[in-house]
Protein backbone atom coordinates (compact mmCIF):
# COMPACT_ATOMS: atom_id res chain seq x y z
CA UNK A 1 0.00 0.00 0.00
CA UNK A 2 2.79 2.04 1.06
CA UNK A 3 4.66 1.52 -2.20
CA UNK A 4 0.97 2.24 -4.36
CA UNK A 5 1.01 6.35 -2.82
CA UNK A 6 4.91 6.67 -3.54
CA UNK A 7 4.04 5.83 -7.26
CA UNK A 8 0.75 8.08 -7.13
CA UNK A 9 2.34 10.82 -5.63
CA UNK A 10 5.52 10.74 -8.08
CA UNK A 11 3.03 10.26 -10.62
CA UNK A 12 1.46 13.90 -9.08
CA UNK A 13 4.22 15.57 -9.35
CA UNK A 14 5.80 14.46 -12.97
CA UNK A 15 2.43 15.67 -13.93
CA UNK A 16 3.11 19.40 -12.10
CA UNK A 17 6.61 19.58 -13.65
CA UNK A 18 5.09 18.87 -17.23
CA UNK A 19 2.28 20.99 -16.74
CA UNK A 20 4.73 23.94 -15.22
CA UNK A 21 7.37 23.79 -17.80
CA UNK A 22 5.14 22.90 -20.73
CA UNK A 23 2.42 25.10 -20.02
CA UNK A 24 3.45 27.55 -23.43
CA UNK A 25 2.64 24.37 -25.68
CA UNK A 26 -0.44 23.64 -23.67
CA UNK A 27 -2.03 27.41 -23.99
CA UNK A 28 -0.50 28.90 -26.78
CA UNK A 29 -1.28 27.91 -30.69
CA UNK A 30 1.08 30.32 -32.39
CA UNK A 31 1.64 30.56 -36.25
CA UNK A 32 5.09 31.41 -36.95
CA UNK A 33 6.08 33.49 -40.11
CA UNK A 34 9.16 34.14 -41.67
CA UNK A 35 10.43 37.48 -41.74
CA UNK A 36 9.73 37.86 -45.41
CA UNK A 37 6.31 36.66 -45.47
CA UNK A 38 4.17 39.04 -47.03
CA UNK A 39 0.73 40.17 -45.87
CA UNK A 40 -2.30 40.26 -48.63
CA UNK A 41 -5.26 42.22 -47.50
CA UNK A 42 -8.37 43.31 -49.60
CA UNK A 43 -8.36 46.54 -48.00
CA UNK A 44 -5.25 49.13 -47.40
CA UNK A 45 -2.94 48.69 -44.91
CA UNK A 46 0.32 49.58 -43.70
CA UNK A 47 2.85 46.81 -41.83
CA UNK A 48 4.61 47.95 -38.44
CA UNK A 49 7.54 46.31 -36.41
CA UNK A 50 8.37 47.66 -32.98
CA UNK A 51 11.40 46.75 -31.52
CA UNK A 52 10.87 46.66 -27.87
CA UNK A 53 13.86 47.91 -24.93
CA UNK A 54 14.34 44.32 -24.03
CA UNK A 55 15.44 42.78 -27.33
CA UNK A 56 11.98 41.40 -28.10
CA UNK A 57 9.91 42.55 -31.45
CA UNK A 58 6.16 43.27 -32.01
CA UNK A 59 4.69 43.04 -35.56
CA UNK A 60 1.34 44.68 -36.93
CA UNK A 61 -0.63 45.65 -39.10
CA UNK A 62 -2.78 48.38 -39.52
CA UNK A 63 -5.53 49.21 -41.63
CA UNK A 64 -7.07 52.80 -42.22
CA UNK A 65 -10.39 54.15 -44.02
CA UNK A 66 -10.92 57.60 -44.94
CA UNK A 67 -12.48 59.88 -42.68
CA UNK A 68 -12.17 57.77 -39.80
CA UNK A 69 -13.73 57.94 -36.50
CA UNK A 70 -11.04 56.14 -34.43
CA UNK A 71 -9.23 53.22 -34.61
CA UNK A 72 -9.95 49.61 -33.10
CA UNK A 73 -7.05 48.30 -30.82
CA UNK A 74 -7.57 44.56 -31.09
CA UNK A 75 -6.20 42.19 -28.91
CA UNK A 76 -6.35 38.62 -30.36
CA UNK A 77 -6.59 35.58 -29.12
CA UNK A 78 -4.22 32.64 -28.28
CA UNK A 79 -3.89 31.22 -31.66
CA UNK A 80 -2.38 31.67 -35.49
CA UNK A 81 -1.25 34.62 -36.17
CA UNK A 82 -2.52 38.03 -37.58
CA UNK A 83 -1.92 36.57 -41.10
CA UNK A 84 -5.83 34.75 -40.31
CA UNK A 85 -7.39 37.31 -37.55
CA UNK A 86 -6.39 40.22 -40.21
CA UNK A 87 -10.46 39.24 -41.57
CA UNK A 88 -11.79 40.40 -38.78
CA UNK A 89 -11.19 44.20 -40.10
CA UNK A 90 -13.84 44.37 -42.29
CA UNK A 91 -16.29 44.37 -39.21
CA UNK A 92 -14.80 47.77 -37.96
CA UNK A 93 -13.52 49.39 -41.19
CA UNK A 94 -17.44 49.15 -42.40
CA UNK A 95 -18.27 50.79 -39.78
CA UNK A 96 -16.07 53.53 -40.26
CA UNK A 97 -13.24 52.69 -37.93
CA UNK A 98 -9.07 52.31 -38.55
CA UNK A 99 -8.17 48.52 -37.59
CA UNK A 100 -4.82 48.16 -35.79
CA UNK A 101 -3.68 44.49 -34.54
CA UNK A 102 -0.53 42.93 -33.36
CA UNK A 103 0.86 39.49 -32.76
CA UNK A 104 2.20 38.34 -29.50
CA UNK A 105 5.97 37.49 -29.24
CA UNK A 106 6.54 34.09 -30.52
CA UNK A 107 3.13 34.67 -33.19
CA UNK A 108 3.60 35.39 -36.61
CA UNK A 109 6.74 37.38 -37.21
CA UNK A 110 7.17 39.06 -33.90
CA UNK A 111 10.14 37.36 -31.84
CA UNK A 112 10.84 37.63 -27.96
CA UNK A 113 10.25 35.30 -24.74
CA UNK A 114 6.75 35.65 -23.74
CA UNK A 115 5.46 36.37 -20.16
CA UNK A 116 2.66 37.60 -18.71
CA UNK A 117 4.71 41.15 -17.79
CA UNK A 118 5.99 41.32 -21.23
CA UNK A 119 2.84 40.80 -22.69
CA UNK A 120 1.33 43.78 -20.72
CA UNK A 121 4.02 46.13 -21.53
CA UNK A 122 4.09 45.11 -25.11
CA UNK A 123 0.79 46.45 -25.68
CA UNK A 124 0.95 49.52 -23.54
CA UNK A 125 3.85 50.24 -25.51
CA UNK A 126 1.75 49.43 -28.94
CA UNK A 127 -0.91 51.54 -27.69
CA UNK A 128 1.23 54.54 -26.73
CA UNK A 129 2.35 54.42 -30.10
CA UNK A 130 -1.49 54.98 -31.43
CA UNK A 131 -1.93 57.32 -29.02
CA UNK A 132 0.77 59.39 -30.92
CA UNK A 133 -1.80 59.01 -33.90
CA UNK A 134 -4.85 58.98 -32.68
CA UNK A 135 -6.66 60.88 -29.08
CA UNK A 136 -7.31 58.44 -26.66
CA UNK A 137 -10.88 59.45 -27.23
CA UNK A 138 -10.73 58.04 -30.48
CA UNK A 139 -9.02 54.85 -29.53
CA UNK A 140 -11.52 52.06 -28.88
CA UNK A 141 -9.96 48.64 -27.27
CA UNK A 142 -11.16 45.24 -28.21
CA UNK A 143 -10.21 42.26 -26.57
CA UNK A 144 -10.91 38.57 -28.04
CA UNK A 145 -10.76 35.19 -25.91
CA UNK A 146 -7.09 35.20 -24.32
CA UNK A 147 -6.90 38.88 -25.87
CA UNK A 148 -9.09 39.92 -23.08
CA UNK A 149 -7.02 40.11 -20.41
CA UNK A 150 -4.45 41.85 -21.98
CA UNK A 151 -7.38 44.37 -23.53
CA UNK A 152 -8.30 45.12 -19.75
CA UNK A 153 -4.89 45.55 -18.18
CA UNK A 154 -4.21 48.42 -21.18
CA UNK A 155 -7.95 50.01 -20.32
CA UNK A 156 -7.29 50.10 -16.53
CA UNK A 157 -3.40 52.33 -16.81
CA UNK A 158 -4.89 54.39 -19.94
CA UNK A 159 -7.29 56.17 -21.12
CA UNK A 160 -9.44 55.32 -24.28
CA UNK A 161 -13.06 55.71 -25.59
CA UNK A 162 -14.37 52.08 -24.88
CA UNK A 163 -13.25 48.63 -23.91
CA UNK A 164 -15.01 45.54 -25.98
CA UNK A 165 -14.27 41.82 -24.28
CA UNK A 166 -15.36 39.03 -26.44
CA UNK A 167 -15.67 36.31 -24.83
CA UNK A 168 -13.44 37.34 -22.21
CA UNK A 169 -12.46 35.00 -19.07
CA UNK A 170 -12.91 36.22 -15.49
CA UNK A 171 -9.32 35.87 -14.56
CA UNK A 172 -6.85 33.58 -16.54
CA UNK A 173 -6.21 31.27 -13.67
CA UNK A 174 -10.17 31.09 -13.10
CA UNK A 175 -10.42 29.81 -16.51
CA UNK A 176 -7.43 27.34 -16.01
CA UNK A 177 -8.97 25.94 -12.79
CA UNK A 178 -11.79 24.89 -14.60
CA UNK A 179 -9.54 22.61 -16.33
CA UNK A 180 -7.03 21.57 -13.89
CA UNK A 181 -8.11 22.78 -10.54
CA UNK A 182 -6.44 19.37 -9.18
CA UNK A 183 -2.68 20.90 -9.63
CA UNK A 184 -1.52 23.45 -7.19
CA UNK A 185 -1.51 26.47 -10.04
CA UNK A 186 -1.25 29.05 -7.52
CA UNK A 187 2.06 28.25 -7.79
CA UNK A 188 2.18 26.49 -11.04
CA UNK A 189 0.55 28.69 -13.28
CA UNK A 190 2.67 31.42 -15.06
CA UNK A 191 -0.27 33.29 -16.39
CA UNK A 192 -2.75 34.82 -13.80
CA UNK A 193 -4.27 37.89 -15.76
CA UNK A 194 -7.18 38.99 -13.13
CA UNK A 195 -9.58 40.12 -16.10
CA UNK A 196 -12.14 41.37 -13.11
CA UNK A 197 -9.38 43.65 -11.56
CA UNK A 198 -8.60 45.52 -14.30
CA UNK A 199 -11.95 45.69 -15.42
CA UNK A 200 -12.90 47.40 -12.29
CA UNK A 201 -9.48 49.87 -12.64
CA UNK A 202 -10.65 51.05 -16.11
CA UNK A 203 -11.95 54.46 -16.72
CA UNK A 204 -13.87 54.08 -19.64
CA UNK A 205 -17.21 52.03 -20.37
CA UNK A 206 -16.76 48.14 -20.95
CA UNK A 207 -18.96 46.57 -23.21
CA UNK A 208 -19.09 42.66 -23.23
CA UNK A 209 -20.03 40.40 -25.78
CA UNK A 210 -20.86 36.62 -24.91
CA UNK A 211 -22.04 33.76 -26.28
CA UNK A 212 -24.28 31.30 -23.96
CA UNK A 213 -23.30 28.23 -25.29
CA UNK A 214 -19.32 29.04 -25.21
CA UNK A 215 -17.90 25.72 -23.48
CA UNK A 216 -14.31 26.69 -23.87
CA UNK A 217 -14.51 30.05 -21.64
CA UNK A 218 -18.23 29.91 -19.69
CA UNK A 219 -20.71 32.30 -20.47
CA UNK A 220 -21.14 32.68 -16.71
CA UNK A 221 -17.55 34.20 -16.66
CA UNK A 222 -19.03 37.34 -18.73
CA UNK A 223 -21.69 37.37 -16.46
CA UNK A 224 -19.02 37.53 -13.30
CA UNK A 225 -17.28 40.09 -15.06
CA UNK A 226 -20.82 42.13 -15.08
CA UNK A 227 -21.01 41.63 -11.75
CA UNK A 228 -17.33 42.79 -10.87
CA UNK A 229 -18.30 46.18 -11.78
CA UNK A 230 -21.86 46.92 -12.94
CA UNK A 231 -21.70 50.66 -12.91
CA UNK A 232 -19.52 50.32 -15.69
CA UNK A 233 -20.10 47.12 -17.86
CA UNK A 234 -22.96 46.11 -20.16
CA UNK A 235 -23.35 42.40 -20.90
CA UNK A 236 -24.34 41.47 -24.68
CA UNK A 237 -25.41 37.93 -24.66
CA UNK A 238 -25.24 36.36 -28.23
CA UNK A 239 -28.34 33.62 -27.97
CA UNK A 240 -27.01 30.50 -28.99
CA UNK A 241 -23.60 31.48 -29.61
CA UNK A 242 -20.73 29.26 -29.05
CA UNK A 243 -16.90 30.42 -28.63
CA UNK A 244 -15.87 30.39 -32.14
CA UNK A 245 -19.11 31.78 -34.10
CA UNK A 246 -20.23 34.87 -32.79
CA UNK A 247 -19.30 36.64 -36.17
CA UNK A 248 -21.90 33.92 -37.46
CA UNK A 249 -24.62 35.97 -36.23
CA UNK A 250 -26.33 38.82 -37.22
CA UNK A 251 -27.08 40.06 -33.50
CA UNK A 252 -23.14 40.12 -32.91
CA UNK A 253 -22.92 42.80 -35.96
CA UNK A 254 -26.06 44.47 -34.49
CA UNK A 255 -24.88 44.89 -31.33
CA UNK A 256 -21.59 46.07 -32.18
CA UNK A 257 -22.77 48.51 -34.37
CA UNK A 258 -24.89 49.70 -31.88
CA UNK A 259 -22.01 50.01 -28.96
CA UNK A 260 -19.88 51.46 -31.24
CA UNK A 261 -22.52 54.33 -32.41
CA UNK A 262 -22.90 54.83 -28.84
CA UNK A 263 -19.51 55.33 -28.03
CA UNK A 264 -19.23 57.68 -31.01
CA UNK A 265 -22.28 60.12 -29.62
């Protein structure tokens, strides 16, 4: 019996070390590019590389209209590259709106160690730079899936028109308990991103947009985030809508039309 729990619990904690030291393959989907590749949009756009203080790079692209009234910050999610998510312009530049987006470190083209830290300053730093283009009145900051987080830290130490979360997670290591609330992540887990703190930090309105039937990050983590700060948040709830489909339906498009003539007036 004695020798049963040594093999259980050594069998505990080879699973901890993989999870600890692997946990960048298990969360992270990246598409990597080679320097050369070359983006091919439908619509006009201009290709940026930032190269940040600590050796790291950022790539992204940006796409303008004329007459604009802002620009879209958006944060993506944990997957491809901005090769793919570069379609998702088309449902701001219709509307009237510049479309910037960058890849994380180790996504597409842009190079670097990844962190949480680094990913926080990498898009302050990214959104400084519109800043220097565009008023912070003008800016608008959307954050997809994994993208949320980030989209909230920027909102709560800067000022900008709106913050969008698509289906954003309640805090990262919430959504990672969910899944492996049996390891000790408290001290496992590299990636904590308290969505609900910064939400409640950030000065301007926060819109969010959730599908009910999401099973990968639980429409009752929207709600929570509602419920962090309700002075300032407005929950859209997409009827039917799963993690991956929201752009399926025509009450997504609605409803960010709507938020986004709001935020305009």
């Amino acid at each position: 019996m004695l020798t049963f729990l040594y093999i259980l619990a050594g069998l505990y904690v080879l699973l901890c070390l993989l999870f600890y030291f692997g946990q960048h393959y298990f969360f992270f989907r990246p598409e990597i590019l080679p320097g050369y590749f070359k983006y091919e949009y439908t619509f006009p756009f201009t290709e940026h590389t930032f190269e940040m203080p600590d050796g790291g790079r950022i790539n992204a692209i940006h796409f303008t209209v004329p007459n604009t009234r802002g620009v879209v910050y958006y944060l993506k999610g944990n997957s491809r590259s901005i090769k793919g998510w570069g379609k998702f312009a088309r449902d701001f530049l219709g509307k009237g709106y510049d479309f910037f987006m960058m890849d994380y470190r180790g996504f597409g083209k842009s190079r670097g160690k990844r962190s949480e830290r680094r990913l926080y300053a990498d898009a302050l730093h990214v959104f400084d730079w519109l800043t220097e283009r565009y008023s912070p009145d003008d800016i608008v900051i959307y954050g997809r899936s994994f993208g949320s987080g980030i989209a909230a830290c920027v909102a709560s130490q800067r000022q900008a028109r709106l913050l969008i979360l698509d289906a954003p997670y309640y805090s990262f290591h919430w959504q990672i308990r969910r899944f492996a609330g049996w390891l000790p992540l408290r001290w496992l887990l590299k990636y904590k991103i308290p969505t609900h703190q910064f939400v409640r930090s950030a000065s301007c309105p926060v819109r969010i947009i959730h599908g009910d039937r999401d099973y990968i990050i639980s429409y009752r983590q929207g709600v929570m985030l509602r419920d962090a700060a309700p002075d300032k948040v407005e929950l859209v709830t997409i009827r039917g809508g799963r993690h991956n489909n929201l752009t399926d339906f025509s009450q997504y498009h609605r409803e960010l039309y709507r938020i986004l003539e709001e935020a305009a007036a």
